[in-house]
Protein backbone atom coordinates (compact mmCIF):
# COMPACT_ATOMS: atom_id res chain seq x y z
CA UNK A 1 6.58 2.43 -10.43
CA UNK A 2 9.70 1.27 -11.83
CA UNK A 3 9.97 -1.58 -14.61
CA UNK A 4 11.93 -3.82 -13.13
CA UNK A 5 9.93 -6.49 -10.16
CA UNK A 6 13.06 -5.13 -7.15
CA UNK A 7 11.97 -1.55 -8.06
CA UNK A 8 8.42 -2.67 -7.95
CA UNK A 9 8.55 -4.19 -4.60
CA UNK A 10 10.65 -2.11 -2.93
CA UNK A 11 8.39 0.79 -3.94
CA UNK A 12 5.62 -1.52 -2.82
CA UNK A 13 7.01 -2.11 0.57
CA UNK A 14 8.20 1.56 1.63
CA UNK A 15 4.49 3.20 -0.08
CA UNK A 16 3.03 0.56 2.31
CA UNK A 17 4.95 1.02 5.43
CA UNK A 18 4.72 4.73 5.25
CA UNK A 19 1.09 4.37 4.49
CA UNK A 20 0.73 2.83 8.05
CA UNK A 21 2.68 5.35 9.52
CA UNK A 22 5.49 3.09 10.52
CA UNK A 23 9.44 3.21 10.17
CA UNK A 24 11.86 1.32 9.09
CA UNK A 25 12.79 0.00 12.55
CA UNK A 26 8.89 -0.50 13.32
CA UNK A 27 8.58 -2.55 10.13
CA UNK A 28 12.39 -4.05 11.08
CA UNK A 29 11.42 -5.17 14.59
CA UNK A 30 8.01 -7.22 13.16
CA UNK A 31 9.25 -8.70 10.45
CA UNK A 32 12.64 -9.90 12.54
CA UNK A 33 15.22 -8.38 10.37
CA UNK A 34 17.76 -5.47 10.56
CA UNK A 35 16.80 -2.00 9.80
CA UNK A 36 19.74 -2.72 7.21
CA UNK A 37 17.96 -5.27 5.36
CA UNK A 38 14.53 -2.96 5.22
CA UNK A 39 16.23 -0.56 3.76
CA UNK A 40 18.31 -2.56 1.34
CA UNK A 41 14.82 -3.64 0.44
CA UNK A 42 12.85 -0.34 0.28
CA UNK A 43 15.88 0.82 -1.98
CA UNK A 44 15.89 -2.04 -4.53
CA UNK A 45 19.10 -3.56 -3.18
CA UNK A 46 17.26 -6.99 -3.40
CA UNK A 47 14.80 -9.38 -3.56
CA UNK A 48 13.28 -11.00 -0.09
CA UNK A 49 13.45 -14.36 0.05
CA UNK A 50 9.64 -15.53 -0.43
CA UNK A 51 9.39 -16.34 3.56
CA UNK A 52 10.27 -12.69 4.02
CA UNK A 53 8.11 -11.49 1.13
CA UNK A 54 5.10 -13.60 2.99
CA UNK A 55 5.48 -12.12 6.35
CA UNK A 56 6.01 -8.41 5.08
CA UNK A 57 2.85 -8.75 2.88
CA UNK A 58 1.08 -10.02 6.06
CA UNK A 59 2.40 -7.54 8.30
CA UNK A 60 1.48 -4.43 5.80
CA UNK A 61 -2.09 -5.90 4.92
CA UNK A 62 -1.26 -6.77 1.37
CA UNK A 63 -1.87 -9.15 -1.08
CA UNK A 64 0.80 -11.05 -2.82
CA UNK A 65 -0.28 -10.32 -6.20
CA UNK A 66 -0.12 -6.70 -5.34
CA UNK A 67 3.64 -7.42 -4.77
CA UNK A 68 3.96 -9.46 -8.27
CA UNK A 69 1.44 -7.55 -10.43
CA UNK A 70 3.40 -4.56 -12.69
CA UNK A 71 1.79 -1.61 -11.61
CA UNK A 72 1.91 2.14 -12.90
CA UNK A 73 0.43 3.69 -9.88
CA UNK A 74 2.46 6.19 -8.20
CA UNK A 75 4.13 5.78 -4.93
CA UNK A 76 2.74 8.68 -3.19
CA UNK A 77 -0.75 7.10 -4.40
CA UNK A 78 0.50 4.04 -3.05
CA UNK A 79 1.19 5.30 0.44
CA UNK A 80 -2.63 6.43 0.49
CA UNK A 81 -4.31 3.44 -0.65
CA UNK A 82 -2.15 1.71 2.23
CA UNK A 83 -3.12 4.12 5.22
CA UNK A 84 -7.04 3.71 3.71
CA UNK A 85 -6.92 0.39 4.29
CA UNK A 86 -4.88 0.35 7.55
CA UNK A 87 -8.04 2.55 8.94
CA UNK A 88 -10.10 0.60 7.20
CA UNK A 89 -9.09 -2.64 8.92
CA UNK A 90 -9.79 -0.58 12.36
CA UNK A 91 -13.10 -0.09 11.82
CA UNK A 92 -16.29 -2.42 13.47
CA UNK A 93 -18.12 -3.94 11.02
CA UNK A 94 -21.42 -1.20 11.02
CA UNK A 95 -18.43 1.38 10.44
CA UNK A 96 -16.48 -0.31 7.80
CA UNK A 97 -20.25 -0.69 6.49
CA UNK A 98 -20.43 3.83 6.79
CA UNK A 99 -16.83 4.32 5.49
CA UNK A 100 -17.63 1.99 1.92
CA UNK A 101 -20.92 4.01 1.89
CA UNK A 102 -19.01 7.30 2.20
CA UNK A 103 -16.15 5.91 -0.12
CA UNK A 104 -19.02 4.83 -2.64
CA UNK A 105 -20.95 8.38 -2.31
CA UNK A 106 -17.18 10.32 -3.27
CA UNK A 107 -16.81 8.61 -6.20
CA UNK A 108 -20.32 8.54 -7.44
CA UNK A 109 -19.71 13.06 -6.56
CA UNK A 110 -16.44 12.98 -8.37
CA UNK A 111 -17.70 11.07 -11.47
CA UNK A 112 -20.82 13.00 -11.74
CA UNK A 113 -18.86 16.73 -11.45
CA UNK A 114 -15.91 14.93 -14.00
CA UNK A 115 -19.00 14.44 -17.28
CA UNK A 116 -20.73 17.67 -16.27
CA UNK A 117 -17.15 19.25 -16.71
CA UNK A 118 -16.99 17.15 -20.49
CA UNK A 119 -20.15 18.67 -21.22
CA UNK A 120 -19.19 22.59 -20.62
C-alpha cells in the first residue's frame, strides 16, 4: 500500500469492502454516510473522522490497528484476507474449528513443497 496513512486507509477500506462483497452504497447505507463520502474515502480524498473510522472498522470486521499499522501487503491480497474472514465469522464454532484445521493443513502443504523445492 501507499506511504502515506489516507492512502493506507482508503486502500484498507475499499480491499475490505470488496472483500465482503459489498458496494459502495452497501457500505454507504451502514455506516450512514453518502456514497460520496465512501468514495472520497476509498480514493484518499480524506481522513474519517475517528467516529467514522470506529464504525467502518466495526462494520468491515477489522481491527483498528489494522487501519493505523503501515502495511506493504497488496490490495488485491487485502480483499482476500477480508472475504476469509467474513466466511470465517459465518461459521459455527465446530466449523470455524474444521476451516483453522484446513487453513493450518495448507500451510503446513505449502511450506513443506516450498524447502523440498530449495533442496532440488
Amino acid at each position: 500500500m501507499g506511504g502515506d496513512l489516507k492512502t493506507q486507509v482508503a486502500a484498507l477500506i475499499r480491499a475490505s469492502r470488496t472483500g465482503h462483497g459489498m458496494t459502495q452504497e452497501d457500505l454507504a447505507d451502514r455506516a450512514n454516510l453518502s456514497v460520496q463520502s465512501i468514495s472520497a474515502l476509498e480514493n484518499a480524498k480524506y481522513l474519517p473522522s475517528l467516529d467514522t473510522l470506529v464504525d467502518l472498522v466495526e462494520i468491515l470486521g477489522l481491527d483498528v490497528t489494522d487501519v493505523v499499522s503501515p502495511s506493504h501487503v497488496p490490495e488485491h491480497r487485502l480483499a482476500q484476507e477480508a472475504k476469509a474472514k467474513s466466511l470465517l465469522r459465518r461459521l459455527d464454532d465446530d466449523l470455524l474449528l474444521v476451516a483453522v484445521r484446513q487453513i493450518e493443513a495448507l500451510v503446513e502443504h505449502t511450506e513443506r513443497a516450498g524447502k523440498s523445492r530449495k533442496r532440488l
